[in-house]
PDB file of N, CA and C in Angstrom:
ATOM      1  N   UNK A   1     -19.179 118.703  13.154  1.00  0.00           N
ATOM      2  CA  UNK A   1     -19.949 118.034  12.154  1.00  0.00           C
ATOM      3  C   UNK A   1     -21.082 118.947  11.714  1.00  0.00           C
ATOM      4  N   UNK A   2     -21.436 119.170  10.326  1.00  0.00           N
ATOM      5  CA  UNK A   2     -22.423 119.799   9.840  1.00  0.00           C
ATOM      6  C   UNK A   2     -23.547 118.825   8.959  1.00  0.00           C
ATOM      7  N   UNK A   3     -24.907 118.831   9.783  1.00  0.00           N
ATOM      8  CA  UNK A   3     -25.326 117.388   9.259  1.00  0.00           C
ATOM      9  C   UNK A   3     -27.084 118.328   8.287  1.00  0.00           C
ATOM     10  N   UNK A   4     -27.240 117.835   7.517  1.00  0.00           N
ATOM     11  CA  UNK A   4     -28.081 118.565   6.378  1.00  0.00           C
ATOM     12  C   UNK A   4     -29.277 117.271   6.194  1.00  0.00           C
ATOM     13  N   UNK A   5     -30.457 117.737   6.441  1.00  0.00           N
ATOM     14  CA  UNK A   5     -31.882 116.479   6.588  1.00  0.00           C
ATOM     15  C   UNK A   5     -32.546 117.226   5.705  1.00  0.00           C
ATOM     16  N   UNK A   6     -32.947 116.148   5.059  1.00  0.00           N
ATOM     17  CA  UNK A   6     -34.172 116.791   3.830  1.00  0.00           C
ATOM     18  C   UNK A   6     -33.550 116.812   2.373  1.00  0.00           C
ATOM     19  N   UNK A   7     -34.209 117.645   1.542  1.00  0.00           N
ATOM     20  CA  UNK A   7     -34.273 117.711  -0.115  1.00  0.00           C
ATOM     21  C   UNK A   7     -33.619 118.750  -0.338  1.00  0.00           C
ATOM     22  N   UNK A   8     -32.676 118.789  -0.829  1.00  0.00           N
ATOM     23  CA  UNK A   8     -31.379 119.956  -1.827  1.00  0.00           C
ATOM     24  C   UNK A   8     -32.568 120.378  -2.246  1.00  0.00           C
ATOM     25  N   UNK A   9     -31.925 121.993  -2.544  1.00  0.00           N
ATOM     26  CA  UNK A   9     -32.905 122.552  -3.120  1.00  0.00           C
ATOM     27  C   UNK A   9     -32.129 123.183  -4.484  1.00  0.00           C
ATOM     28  N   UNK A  10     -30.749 123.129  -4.130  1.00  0.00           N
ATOM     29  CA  UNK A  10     -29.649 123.704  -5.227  1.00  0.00           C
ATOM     30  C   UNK A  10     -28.848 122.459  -5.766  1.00  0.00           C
ATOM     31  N   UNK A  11     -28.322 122.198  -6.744  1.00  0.00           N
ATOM     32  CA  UNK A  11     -27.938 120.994  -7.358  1.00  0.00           C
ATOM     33  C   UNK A  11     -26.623 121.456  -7.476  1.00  0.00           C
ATOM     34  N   UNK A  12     -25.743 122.196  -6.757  1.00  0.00           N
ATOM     35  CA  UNK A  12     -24.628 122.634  -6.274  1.00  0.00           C
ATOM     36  C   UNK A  12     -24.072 123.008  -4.928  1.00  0.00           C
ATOM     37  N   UNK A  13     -22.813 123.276  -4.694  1.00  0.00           N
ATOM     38  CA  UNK A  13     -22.943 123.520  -2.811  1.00  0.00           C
ATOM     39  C   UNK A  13     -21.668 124.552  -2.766  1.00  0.00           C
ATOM     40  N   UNK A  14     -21.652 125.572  -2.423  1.00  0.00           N
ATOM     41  CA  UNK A  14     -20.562 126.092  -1.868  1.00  0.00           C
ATOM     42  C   UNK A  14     -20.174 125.853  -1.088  1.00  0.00           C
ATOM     43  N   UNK A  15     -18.852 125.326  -0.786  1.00  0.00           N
ATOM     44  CA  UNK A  15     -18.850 124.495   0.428  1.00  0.00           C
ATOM     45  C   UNK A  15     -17.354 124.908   0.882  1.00  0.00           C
ATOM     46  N   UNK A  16     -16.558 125.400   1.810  1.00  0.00           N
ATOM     47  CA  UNK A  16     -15.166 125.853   2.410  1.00  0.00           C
ATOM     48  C   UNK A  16     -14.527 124.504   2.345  1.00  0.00           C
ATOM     49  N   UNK A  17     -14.395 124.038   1.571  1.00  0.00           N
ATOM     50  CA  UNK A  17     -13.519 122.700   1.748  1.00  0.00           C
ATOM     51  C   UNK A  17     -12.320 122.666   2.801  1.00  0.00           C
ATOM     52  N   UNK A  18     -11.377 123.456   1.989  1.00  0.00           N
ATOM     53  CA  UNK A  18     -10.052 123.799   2.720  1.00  0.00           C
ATOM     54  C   UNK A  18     -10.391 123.605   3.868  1.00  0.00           C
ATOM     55  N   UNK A  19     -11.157 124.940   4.320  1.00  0.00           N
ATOM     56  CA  UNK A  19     -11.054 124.981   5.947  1.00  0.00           C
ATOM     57  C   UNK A  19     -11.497 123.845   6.815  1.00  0.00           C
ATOM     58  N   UNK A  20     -12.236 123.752   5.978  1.00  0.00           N
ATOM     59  CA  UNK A  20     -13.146 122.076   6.788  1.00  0.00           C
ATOM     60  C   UNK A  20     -12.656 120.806   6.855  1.00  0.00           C
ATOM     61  N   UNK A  21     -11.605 120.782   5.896  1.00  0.00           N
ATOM     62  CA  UNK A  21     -10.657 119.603   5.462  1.00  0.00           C
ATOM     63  C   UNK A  21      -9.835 119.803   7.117  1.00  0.00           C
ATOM     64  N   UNK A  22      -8.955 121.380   7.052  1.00  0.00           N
ATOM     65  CA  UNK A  22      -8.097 121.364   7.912  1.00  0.00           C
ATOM     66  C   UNK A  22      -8.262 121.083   9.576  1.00  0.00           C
ATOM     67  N   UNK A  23      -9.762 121.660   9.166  1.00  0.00           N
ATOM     68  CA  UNK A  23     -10.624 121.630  11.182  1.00  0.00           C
ATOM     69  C   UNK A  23     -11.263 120.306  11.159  1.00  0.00           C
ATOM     70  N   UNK A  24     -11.173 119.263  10.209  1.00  0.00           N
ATOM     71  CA  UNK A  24     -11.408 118.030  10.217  1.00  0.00           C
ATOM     72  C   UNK A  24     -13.470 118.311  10.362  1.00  0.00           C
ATOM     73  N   UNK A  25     -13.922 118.864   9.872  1.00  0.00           N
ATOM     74  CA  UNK A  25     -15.044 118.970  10.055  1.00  0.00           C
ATOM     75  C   UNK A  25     -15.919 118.055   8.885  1.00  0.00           C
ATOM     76  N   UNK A  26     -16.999 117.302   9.377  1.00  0.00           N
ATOM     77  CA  UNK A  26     -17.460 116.448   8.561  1.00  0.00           C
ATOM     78  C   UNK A  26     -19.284 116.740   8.012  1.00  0.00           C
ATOM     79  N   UNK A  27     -18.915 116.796   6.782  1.00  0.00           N
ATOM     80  CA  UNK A  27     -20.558 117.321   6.178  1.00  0.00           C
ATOM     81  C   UNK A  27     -21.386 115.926   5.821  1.00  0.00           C
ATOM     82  N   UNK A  28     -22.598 116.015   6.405  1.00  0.00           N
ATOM     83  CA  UNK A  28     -23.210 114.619   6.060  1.00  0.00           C
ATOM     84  C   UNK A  28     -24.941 115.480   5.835  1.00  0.00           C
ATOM     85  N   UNK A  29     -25.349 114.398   4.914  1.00  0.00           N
ATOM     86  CA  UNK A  29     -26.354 114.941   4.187  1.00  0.00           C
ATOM     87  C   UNK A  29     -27.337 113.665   4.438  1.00  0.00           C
ATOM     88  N   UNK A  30     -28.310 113.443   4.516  1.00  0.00           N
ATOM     89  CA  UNK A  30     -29.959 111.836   4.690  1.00  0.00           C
ATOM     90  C   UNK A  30     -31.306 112.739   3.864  1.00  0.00           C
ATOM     91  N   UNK A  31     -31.890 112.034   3.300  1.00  0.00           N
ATOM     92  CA  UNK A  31     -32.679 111.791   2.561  1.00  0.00           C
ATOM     93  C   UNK A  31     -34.046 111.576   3.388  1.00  0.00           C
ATOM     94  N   UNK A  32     -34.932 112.124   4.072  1.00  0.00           N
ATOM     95  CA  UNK A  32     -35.569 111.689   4.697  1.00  0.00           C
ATOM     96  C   UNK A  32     -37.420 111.621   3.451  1.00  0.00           C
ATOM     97  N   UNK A  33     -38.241 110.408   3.604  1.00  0.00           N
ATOM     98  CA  UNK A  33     -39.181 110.090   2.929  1.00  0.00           C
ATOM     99  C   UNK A  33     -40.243 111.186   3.705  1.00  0.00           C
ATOM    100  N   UNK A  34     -40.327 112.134   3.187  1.00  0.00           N
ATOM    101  CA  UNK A  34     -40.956 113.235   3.584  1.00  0.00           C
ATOM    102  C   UNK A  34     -42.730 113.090   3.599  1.00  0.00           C
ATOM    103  N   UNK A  35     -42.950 113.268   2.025  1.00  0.00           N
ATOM    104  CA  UNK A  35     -43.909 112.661   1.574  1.00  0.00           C
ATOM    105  C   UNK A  35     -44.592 111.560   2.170  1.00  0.00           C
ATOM    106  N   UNK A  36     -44.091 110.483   2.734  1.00  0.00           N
ATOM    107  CA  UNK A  36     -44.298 109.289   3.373  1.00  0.00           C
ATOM    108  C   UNK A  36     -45.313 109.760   4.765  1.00  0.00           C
ATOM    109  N   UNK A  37     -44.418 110.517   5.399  1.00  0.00           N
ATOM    110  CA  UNK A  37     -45.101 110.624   6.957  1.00  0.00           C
ATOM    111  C   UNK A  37     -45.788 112.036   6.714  1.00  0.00           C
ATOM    112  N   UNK A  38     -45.512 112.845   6.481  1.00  0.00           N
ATOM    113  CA  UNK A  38     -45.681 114.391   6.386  1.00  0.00           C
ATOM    114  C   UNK A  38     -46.950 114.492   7.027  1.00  0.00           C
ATOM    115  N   UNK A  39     -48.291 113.819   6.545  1.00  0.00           N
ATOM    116  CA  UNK A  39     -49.541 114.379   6.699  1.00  0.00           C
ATOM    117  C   UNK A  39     -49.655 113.399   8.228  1.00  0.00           C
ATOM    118  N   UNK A  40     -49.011 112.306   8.152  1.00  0.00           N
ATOM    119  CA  UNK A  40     -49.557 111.580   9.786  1.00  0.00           C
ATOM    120  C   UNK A  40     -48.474 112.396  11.072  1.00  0.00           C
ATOM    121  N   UNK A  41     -47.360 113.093  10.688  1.00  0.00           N
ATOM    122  CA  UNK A  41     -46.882 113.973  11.389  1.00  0.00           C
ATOM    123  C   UNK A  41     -47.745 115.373  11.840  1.00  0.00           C
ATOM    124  N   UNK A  42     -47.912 116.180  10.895  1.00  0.00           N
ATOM    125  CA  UNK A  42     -49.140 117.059  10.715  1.00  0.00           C
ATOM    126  C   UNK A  42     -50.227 117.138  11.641  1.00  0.00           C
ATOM    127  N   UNK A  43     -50.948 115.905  11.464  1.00  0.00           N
ATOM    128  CA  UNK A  43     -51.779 115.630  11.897  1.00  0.00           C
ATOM    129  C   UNK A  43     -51.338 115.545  13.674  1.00  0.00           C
ATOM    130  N   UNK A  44     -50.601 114.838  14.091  1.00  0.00           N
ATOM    131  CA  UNK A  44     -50.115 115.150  15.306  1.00  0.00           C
ATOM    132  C   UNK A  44     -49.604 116.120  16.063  1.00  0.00           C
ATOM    133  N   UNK A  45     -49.194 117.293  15.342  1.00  0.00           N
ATOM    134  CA  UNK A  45     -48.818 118.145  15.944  1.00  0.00           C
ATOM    135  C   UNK A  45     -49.976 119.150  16.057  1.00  0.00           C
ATOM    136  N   UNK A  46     -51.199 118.675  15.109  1.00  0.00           N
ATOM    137  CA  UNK A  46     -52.274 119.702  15.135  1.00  0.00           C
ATOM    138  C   UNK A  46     -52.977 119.209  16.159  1.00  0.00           C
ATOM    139  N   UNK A  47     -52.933 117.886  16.365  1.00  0.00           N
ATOM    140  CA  UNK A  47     -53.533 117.335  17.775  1.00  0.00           C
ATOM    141  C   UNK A  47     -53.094 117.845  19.070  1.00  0.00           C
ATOM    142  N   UNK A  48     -52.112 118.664  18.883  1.00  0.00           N
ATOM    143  CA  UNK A  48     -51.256 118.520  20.282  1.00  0.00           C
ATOM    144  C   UNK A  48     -50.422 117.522  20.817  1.00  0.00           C
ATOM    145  N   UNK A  49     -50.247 116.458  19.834  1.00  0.00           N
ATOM    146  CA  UNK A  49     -49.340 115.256  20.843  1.00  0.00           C
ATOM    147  C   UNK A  49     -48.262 115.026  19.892  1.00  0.00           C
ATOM    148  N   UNK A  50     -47.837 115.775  19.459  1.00  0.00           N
ATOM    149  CA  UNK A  50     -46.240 116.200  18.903  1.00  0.00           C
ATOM    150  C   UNK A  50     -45.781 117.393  19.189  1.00  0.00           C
ATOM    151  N   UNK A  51     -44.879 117.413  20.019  1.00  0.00           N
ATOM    152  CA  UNK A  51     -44.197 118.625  20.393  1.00  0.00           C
ATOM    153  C   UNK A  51     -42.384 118.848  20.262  1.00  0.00           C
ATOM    154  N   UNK A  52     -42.450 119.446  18.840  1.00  0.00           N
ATOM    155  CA  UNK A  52     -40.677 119.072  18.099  1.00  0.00           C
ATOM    156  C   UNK A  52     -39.807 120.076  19.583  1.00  0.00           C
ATOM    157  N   UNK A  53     -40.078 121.008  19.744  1.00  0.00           N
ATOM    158  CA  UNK A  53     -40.026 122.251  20.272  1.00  0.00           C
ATOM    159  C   UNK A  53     -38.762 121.743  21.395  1.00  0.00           C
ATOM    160  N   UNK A  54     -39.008 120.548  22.064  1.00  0.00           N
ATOM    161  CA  UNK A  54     -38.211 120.167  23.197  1.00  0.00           C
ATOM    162  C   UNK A  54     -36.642 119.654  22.857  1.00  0.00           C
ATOM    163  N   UNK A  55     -36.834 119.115  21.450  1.00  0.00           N
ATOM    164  CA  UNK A  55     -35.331 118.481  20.994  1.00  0.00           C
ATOM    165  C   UNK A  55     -34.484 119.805  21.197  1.00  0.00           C
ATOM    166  N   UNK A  56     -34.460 121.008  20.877  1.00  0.00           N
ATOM    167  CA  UNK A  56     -33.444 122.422  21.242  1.00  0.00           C
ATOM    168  C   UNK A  56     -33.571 122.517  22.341  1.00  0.00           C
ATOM    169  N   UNK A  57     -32.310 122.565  22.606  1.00  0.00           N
ATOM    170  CA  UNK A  57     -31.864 123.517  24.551  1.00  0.00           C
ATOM    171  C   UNK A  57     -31.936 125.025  23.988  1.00  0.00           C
ATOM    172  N   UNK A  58     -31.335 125.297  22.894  1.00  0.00           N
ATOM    173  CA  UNK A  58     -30.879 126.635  22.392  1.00  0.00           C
ATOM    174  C   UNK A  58     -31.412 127.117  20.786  1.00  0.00           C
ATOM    175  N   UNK A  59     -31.857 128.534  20.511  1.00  0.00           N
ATOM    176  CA  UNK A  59     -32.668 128.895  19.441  1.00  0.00           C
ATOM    177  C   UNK A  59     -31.738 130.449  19.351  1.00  0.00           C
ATOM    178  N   UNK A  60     -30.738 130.239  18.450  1.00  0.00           N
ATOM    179  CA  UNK A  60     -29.679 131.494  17.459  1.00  0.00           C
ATOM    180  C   UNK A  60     -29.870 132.149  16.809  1.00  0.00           C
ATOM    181  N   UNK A  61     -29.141 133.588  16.506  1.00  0.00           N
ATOM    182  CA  UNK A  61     -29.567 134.066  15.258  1.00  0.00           C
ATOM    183  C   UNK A  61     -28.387 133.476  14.318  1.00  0.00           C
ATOM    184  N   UNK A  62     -28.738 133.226  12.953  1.00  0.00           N
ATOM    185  CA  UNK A  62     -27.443 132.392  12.676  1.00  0.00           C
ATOM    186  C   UNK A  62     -26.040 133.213  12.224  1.00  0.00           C
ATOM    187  N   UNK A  63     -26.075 134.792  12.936  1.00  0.00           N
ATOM    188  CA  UNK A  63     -25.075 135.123  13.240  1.00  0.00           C
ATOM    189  C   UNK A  63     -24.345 134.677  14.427  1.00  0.00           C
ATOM    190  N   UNK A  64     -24.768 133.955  14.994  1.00  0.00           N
ATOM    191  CA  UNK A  64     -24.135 133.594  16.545  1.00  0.00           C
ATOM    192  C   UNK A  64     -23.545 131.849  16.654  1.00  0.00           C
ATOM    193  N   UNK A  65     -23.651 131.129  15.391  1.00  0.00           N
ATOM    194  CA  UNK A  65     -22.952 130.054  14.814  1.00  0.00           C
ATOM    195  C   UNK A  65     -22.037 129.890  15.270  1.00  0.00           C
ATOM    196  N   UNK A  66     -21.070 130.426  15.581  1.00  0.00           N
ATOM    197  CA  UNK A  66     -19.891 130.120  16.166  1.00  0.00           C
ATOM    198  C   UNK A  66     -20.155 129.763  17.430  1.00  0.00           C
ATOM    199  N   UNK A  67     -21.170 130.613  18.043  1.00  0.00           N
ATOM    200  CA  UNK A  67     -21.346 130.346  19.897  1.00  0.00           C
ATOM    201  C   UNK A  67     -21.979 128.947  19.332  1.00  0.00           C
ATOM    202  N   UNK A  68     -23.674 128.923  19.388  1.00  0.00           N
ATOM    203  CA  UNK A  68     -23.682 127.645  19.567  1.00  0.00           C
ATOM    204  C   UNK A  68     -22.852 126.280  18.793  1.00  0.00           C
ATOM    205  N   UNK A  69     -22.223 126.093  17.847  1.00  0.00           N
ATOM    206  CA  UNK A  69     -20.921 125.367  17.901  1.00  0.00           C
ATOM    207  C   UNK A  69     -20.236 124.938  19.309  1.00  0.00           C
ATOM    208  N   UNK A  70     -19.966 126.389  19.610  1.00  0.00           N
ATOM    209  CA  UNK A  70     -18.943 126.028  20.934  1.00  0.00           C
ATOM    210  C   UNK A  70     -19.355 125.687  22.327  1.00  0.00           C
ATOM    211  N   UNK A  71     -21.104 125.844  22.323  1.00  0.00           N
ATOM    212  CA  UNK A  71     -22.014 125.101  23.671  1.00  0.00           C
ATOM    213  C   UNK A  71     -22.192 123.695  22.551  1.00  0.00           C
ATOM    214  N   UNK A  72     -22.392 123.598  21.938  1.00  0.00           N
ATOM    215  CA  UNK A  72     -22.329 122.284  22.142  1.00  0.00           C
ATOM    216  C   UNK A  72     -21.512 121.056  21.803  1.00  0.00           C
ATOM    217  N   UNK A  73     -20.082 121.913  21.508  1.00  0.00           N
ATOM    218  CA  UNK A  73     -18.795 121.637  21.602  1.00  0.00           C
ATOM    219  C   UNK A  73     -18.767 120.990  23.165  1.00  0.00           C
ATOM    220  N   UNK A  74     -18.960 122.195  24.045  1.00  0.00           N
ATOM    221  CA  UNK A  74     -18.976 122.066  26.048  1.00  0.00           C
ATOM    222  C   UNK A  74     -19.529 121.439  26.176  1.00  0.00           C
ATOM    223  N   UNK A  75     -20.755 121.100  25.120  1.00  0.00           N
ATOM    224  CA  UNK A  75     -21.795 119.922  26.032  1.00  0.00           C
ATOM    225  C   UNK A  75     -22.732 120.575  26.706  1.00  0.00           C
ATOM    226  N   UNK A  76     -22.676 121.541  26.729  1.00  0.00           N
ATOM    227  CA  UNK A  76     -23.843 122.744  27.121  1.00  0.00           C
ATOM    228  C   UNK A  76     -25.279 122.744  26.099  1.00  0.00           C
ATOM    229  N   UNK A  77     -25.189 122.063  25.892  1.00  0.00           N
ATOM    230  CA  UNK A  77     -26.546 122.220  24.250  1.00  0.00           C
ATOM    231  C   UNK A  77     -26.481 120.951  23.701  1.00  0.00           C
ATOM    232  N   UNK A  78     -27.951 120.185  23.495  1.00  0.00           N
ATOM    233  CA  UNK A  78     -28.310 119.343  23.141  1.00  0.00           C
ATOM    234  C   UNK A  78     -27.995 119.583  21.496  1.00  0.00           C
ATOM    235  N   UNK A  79     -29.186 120.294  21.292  1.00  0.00           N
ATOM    236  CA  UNK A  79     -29.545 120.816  19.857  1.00  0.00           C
ATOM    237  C   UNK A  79     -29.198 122.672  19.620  1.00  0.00           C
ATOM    238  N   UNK A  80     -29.144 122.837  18.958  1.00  0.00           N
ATOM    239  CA  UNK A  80     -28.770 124.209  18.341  1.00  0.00           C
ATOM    240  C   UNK A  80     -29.714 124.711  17.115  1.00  0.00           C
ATOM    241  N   UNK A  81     -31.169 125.378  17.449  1.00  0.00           N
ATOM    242  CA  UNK A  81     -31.337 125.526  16.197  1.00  0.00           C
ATOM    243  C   UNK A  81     -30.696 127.215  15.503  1.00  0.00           C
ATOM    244  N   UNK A  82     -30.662 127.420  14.592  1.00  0.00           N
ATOM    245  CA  UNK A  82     -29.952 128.887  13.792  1.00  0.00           C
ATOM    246  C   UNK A  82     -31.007 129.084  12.676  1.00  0.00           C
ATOM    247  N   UNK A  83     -31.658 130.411  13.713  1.00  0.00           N
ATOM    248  CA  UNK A  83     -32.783 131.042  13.008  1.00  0.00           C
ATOM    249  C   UNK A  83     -32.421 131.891  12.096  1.00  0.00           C
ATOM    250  N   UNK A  84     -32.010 132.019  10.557  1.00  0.00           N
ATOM    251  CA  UNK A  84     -32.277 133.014   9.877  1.00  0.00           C
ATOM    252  C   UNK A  84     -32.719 134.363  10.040  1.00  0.00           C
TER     253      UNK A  84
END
């Protein structure tokens, strides 16, 4: 599953259909009210009592996509983030 949070920034998608059709892989996209919380989030993490940091077991270069896929395919990896 490839799951996408937040605001498109392109009003198009290149997207491997085919392959993704065939590996049954599912793209899902949410809308999150950004604007809404943003500054009372902010504000907490500048406090110190938000700490996102713990949701990842694992931090990629997002050449290595395929590995974490496949830890947390195993169940080896909570979260996967893929650093640019």
């Amino acid at each position: 599953m490839v799951s996408s949070l937040g605001v498109p920034t392109a009003e198009r998608l290149d997207y491997p259909w085919l392959p993704a059709f065939s590996r049954g892989i599912t793209l899902r996209s949410a809308l999150a009210n950004v604007p809404r919380w943003i500054g009372e989030v902010l504000a907490l993490q500048k406090a110190g009592r938000l700490k996102g940091s713990f949701v990842f077991s694992h931090r990629l270069p997002l050449e290595e996509a395929p590995e974490g896929y496949r830890l947390f395919h195993e169940r080896k990896a909570t979260k996967v983030a893929l650093v640019p």
